[in-house]
C-alpha atoms as a PDB file:
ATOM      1  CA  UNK A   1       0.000   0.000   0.000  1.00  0.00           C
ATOM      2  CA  UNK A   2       1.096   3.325  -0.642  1.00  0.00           C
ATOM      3  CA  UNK A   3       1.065   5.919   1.781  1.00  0.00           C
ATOM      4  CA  UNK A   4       0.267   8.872   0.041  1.00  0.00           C
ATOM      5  CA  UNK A   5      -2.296  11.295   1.257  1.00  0.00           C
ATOM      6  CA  UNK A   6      -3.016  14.820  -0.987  1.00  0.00           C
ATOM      7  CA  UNK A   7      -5.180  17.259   0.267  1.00  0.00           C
ATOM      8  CA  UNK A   8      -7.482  19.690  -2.294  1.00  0.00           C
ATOM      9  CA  UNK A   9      -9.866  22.368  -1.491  1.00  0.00           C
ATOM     10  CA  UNK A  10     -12.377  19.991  -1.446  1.00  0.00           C
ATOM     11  CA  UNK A  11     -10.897  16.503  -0.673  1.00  0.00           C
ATOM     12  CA  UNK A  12      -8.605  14.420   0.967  1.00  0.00           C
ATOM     13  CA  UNK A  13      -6.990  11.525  -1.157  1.00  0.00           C
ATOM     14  CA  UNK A  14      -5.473   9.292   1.312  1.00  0.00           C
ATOM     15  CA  UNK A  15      -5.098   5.420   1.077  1.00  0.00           C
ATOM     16  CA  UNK A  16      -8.397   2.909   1.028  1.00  0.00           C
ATOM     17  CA  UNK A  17      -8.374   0.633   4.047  1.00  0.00           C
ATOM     18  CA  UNK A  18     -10.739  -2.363   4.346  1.00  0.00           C
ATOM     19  CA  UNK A  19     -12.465  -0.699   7.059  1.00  0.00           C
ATOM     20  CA  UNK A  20     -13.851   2.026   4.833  1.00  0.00           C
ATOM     21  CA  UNK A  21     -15.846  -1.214   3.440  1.00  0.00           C
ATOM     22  CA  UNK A  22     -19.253   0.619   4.429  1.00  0.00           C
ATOM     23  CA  UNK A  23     -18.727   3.761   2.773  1.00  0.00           C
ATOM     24  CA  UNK A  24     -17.395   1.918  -0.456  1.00  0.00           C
ATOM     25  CA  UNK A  25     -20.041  -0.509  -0.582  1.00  0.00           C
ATOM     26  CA  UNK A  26     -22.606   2.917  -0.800  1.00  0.00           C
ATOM     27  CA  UNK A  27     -21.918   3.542  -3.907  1.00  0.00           C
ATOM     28  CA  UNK A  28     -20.344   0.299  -5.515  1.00  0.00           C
ATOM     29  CA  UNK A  29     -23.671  -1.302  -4.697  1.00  0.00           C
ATOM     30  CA  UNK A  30     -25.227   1.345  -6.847  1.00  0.00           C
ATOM     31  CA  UNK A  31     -25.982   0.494 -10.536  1.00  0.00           C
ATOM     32  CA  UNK A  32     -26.508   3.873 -11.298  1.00  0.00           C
ATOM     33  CA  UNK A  33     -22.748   4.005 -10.594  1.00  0.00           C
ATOM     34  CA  UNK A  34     -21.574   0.678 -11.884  1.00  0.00           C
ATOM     35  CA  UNK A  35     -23.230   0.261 -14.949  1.00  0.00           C
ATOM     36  CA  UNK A  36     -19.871   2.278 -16.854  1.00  0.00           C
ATOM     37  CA  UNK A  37     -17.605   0.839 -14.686  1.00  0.00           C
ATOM     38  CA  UNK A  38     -15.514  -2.438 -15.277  1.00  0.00           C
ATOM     39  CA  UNK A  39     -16.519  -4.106 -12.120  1.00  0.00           C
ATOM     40  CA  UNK A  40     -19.988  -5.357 -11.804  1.00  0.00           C
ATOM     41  CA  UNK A  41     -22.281  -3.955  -9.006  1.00  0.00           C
ATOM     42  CA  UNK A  42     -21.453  -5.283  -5.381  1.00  0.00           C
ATOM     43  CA  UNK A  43     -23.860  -7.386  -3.545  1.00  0.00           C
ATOM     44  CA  UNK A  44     -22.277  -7.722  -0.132  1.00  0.00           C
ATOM     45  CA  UNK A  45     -20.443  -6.063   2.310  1.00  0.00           C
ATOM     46  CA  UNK A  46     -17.760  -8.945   2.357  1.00  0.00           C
ATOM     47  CA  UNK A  47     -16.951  -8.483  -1.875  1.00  0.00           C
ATOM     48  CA  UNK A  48     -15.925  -4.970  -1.366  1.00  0.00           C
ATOM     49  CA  UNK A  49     -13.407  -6.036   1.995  1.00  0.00           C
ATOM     50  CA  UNK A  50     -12.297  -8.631  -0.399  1.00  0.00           C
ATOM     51  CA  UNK A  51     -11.134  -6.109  -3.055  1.00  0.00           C
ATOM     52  CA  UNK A  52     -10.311  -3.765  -0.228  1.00  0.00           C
ATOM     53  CA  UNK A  53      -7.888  -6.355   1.144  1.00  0.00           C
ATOM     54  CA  UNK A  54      -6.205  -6.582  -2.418  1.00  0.00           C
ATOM     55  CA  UNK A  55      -5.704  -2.253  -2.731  1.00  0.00           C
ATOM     56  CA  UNK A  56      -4.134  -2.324   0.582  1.00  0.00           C
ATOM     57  CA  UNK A  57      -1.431  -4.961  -0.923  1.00  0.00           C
ATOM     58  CA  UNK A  58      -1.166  -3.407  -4.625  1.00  0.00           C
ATOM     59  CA  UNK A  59       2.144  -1.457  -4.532  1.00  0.00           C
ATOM     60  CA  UNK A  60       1.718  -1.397  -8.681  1.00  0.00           C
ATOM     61  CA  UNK A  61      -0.732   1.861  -8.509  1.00  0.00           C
ATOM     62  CA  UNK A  62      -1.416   4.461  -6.355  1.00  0.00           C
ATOM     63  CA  UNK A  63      -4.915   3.402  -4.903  1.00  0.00           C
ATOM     64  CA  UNK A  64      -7.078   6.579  -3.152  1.00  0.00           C
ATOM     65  CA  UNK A  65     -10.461   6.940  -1.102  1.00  0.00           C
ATOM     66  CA  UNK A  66     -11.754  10.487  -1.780  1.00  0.00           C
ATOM     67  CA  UNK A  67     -12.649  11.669   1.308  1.00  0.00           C
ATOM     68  CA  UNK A  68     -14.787  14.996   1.457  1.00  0.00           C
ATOM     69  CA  UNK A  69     -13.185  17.607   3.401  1.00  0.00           C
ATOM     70  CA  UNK A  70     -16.084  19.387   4.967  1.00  0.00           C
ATOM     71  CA  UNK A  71     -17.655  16.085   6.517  1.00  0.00           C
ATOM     72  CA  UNK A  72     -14.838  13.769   6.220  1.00  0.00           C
ATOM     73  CA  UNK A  73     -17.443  11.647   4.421  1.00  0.00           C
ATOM     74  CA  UNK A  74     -15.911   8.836   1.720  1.00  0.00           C
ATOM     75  CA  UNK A  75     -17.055   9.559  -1.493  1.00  0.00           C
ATOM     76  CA  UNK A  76     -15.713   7.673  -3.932  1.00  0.00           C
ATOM     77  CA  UNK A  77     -12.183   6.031  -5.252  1.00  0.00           C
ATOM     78  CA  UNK A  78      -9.376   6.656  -7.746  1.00  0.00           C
ATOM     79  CA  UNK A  79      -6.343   5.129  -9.045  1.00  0.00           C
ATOM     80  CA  UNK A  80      -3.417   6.463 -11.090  1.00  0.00           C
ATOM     81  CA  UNK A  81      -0.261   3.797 -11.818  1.00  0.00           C
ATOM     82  CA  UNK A  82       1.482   3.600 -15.003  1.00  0.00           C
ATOM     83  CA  UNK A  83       0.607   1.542 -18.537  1.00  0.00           C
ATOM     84  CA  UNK A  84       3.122  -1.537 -19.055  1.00  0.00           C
ATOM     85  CA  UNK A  85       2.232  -1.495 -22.749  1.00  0.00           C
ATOM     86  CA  UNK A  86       3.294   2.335 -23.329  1.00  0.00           C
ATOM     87  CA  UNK A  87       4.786   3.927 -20.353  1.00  0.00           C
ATOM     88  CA  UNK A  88       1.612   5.807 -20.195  1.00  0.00           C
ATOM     89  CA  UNK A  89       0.011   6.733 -16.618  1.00  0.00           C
ATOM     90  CA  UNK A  90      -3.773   5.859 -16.472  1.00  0.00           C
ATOM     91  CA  UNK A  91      -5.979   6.829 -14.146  1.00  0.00           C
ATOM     92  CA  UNK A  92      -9.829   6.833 -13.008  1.00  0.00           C
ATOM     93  CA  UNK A  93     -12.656   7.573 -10.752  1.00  0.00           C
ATOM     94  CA  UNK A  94     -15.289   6.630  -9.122  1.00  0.00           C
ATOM     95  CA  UNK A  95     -17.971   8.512  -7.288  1.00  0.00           C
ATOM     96  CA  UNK A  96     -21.024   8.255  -4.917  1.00  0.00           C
ATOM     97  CA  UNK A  97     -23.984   9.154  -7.691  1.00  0.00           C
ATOM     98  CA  UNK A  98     -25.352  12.137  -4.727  1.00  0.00           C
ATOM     99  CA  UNK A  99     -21.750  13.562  -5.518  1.00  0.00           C
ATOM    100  CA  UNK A 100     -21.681  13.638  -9.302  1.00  0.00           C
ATOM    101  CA  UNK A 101     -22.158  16.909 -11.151  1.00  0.00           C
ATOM    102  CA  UNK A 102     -20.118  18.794  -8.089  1.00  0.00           C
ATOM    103  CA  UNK A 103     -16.458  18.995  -9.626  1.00  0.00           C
ATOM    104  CA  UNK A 104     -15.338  16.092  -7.066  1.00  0.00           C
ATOM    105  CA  UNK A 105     -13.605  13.543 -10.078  1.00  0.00           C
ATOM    106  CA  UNK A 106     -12.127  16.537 -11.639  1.00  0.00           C
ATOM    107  CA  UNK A 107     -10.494  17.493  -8.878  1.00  0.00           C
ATOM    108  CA  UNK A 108      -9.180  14.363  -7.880  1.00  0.00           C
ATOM    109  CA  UNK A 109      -7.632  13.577 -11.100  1.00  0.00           C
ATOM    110  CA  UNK A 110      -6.152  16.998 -11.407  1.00  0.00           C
ATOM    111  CA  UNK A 111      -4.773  15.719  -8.096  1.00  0.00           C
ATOM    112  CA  UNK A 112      -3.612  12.407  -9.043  1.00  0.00           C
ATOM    113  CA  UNK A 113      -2.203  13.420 -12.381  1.00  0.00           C
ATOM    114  CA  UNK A 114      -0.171  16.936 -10.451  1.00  0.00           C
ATOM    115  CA  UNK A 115       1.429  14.106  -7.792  1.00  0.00           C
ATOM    116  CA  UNK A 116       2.694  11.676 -10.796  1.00  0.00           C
ATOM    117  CA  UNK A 117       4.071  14.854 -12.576  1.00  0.00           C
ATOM    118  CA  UNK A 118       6.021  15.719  -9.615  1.00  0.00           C
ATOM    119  CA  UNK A 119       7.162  12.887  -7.895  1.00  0.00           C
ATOM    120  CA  UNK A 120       8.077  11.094 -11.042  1.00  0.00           C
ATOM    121  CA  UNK A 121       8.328  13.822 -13.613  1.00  0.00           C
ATOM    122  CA  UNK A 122       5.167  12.170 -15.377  1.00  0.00           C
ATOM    123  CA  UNK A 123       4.067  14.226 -18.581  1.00  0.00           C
ATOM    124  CA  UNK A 124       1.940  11.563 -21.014  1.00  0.00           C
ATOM    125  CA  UNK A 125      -1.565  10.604 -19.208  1.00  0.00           C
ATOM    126  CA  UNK A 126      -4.475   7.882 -20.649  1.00  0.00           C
ATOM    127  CA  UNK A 127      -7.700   7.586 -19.402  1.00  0.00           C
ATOM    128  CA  UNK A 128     -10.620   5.933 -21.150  1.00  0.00           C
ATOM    129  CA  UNK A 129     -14.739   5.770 -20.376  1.00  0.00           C
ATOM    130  CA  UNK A 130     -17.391   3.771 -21.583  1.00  0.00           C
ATOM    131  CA  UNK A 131     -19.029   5.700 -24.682  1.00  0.00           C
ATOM    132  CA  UNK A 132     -22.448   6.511 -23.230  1.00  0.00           C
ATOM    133  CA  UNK A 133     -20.193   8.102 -19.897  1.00  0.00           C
ATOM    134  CA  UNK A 134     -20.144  11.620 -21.438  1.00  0.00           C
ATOM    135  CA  UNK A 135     -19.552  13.360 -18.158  1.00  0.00           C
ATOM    136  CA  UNK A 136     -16.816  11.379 -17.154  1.00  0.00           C
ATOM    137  CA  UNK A 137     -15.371  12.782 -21.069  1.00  0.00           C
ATOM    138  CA  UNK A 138     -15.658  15.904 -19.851  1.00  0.00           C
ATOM    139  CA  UNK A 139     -13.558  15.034 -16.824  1.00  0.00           C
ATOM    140  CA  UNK A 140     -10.621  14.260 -18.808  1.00  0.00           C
ATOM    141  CA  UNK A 141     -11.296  17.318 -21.024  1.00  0.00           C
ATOM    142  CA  UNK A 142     -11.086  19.318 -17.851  1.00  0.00           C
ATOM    143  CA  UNK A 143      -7.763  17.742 -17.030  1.00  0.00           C
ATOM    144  CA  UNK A 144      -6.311  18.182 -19.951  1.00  0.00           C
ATOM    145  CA  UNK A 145      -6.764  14.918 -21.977  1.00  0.00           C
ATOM    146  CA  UNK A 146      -7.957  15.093 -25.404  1.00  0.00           C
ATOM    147  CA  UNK A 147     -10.235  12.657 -27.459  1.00  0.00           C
ATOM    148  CA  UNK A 148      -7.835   9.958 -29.508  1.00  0.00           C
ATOM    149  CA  UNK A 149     -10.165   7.304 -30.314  1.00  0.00           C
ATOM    150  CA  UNK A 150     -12.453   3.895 -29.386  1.00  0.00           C
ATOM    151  CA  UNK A 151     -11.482   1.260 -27.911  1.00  0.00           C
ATOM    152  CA  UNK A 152     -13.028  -1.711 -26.365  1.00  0.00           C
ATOM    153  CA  UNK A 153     -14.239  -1.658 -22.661  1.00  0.00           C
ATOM    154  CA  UNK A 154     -15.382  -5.338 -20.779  1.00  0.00           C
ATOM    155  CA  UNK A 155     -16.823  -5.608 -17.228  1.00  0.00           C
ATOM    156  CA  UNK A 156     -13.795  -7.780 -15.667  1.00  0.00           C
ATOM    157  CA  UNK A 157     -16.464 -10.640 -15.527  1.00  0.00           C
ATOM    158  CA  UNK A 158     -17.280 -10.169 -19.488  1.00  0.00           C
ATOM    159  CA  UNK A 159     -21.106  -9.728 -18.716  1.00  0.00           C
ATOM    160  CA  UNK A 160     -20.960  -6.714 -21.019  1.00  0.00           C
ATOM    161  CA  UNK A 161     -18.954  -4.978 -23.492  1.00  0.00           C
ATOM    162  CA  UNK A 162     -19.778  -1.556 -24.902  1.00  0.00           C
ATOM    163  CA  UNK A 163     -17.360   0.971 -27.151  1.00  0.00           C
ATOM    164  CA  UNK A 164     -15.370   2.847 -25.063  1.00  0.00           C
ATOM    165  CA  UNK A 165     -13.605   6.868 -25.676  1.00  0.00           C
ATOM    166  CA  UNK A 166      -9.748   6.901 -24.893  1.00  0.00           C
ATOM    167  CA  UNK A 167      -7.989   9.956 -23.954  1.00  0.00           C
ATOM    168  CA  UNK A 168      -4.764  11.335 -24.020  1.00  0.00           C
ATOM    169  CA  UNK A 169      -2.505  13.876 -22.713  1.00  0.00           C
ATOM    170  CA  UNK A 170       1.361  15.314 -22.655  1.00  0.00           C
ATOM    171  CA  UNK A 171       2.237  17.915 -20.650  1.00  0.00           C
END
């Protein structure tokens, strides 16, 4: 697990533990949430500790809750590591649905993407969104990215495959 915690004006991004299993499952266990995502919607408390259990181990990407600052309420996750297949750094978001439209993932990325850029001296960034996810475009828009292309995005237990919008950016 990596340590890392990054404050915003809004947010905290610090580590995801398994106890933050009830706030996770709140908004994993939404479909209004998962239905763009690549993992399929959460049934039970004891999936999400599961997965929570594996982000504490995974030293391969940096692995954030996004805690709001003004309630210190958990509202959603993020990850940002870099792409074996082109040195790239990829990175995404996921949010409570209550919290969507509020500037939340945009700032958290920003986040994310400003931490790579100085700790490693990261300047090429790939993010990608199912096709119907237009907000989540706009996200990437926001932070930079620019539209390169479809590709191909699978729920990680191939129930469902739709087009998906890849982004890029260098700076």
């Amino acid at each position: 697990m990596h340590n890392v915690k990054i404050k915003t004006e809004h947010l905290l991004l610090r580590p995801l533990i398994v106890a933050d299993a009830n706030e996770v499952f709140e908004w994993v266990s939404d479909e209004r949430v998962s239905r763009y995502m690549v993992y399929t919607t959460y049934t039970s408390i004891e999936q999400v500790r599961e997965w929570l259990a594996f982000v504490e181990k995974d030293t391969s990407t940096y692995n954030f809750g996004f805690e709001r600052l003004s309630d210190g309420k958990l509202i959603g996750s993020g990850d940002i590591g870099t792409d074996s297949k082109n040195g790239y750094w990829r990175f995404g978001y996921n949010l409570r649905y209550d919290c969507w439209g509020n500037g939340y993932a945009t700032e958290a990325a920003k986040a994310m993407i400003e931490y790579v850029r100085k700790k490693f001296g990261a300047t090429h960034f790939v993010s990608s969104h199912a096709e119907k996810n237009l907000a989540s475009g706009h996200v990437m828009e926001k932070c930079g990215l620019h539209f390169v292309g479809y590709g191909d995005f699978q729920k990680l237990d191939a129930s469902c495959k739709m087009r998906s919008m890849v982004y890029e950016g260098e700076f």
